[in-house]
Protein backbone atom coordinates (compact mmCIF):
# COMPACT_ATOMS: atom_id res chain seq x y z
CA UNK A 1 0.00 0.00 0.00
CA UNK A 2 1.33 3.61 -0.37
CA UNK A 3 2.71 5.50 1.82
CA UNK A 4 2.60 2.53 4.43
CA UNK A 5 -1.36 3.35 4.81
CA UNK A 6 -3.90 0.64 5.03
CA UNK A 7 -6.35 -0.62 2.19
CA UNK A 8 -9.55 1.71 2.72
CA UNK A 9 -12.71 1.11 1.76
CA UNK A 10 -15.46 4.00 2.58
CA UNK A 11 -18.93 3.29 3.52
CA UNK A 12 -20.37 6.56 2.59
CA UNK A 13 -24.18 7.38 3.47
CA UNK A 14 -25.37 11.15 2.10
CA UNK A 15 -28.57 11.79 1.63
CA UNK A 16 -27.65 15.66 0.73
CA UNK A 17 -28.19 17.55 -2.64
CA UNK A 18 -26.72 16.61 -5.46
CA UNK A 19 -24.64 13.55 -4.53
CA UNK A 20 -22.96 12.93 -7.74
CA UNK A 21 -21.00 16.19 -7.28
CA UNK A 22 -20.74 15.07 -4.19
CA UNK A 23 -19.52 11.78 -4.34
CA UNK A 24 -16.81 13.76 -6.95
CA UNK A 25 -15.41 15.50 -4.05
CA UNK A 26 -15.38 12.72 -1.80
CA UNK A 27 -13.48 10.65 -4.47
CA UNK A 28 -10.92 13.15 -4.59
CA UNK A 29 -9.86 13.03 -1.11
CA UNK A 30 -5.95 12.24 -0.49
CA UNK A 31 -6.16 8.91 0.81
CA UNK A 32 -4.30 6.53 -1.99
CA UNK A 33 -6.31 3.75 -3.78
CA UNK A 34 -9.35 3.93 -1.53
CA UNK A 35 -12.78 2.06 -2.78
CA UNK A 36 -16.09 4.13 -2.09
CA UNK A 37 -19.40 1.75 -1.43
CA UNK A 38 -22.82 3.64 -0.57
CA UNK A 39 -25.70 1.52 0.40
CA UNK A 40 -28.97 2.42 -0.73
CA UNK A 41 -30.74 3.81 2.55
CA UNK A 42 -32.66 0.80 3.38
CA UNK A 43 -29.40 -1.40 3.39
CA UNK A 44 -29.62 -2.93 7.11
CA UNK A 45 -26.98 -1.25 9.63
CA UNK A 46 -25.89 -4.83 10.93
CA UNK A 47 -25.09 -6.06 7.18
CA UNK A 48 -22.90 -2.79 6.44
CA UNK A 49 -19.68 -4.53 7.03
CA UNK A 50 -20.39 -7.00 4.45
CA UNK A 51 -19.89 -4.28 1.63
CA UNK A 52 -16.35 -4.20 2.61
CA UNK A 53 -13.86 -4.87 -0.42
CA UNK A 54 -12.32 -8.09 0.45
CA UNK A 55 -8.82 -7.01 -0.07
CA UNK A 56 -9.23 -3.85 2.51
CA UNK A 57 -7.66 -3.29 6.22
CA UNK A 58 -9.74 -0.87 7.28
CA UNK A 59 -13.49 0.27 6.87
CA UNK A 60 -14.56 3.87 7.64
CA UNK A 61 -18.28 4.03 8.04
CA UNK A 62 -19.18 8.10 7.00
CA UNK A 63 -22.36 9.80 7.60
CA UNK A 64 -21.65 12.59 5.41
CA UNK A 65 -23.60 15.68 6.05
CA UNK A 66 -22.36 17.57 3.10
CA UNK A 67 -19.95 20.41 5.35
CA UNK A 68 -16.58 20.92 3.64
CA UNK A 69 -13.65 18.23 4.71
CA UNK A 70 -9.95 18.94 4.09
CA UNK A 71 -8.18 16.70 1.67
CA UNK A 72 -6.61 14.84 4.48
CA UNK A 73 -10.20 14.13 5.84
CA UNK A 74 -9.34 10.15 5.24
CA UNK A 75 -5.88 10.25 6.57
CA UNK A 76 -7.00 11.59 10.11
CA UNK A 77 -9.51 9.17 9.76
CA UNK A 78 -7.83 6.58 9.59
CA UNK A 79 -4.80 7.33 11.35
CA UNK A 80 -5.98 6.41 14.95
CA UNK A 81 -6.81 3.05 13.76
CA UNK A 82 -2.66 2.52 13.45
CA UNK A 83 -0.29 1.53 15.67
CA UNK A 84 2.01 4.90 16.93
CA UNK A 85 5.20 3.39 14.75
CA UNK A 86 2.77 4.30 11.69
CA UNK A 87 0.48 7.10 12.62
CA UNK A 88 2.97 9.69 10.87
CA UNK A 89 2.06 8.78 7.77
């Protein structure tokens, strides 16, 4: 993986206007090779997990409620998840 960060794959839930742009933004994000999944709104909560890409280490689960993120939004999301030798990345 680059940069020493995990596989990602995003769970991302908007409901806001205009998700396609959206989703554009989100996709953009700094976070190498990351895979975006969003459930249609009925999907059941306890089944989420299962829409993670086999070959990912970590799954972020985002409620997005449209308010600007930086392009490091993924990285600080993900960095706790690490151990402290590779939360500098």
């Amino acid at each position: 993986m680059d940069e020493g960060l995990p596989r990602l794959t995003l769970v991302w839930m908007y409901e806001g206007d205009d998700a396609a742009e959206r989703r554009k933004v989100i996709a953009a994000l700094d976070y190498p090779g990351f895979e975006i999944v969003s459930p249609d709104s009925g999907y059941p909560m306890d089944q989420l997990a299962d829409l993670m890409a086999i070959d990912s280490e970590v799954c972020v689960f985002w409620s997005d409620d449209g308010k600007p993120v930086g392009a490091d939004f993924l990285r600080l999301m993900v960095r706790p998840l690490l151990g402290s030798d590779q939360a500098s990345t």
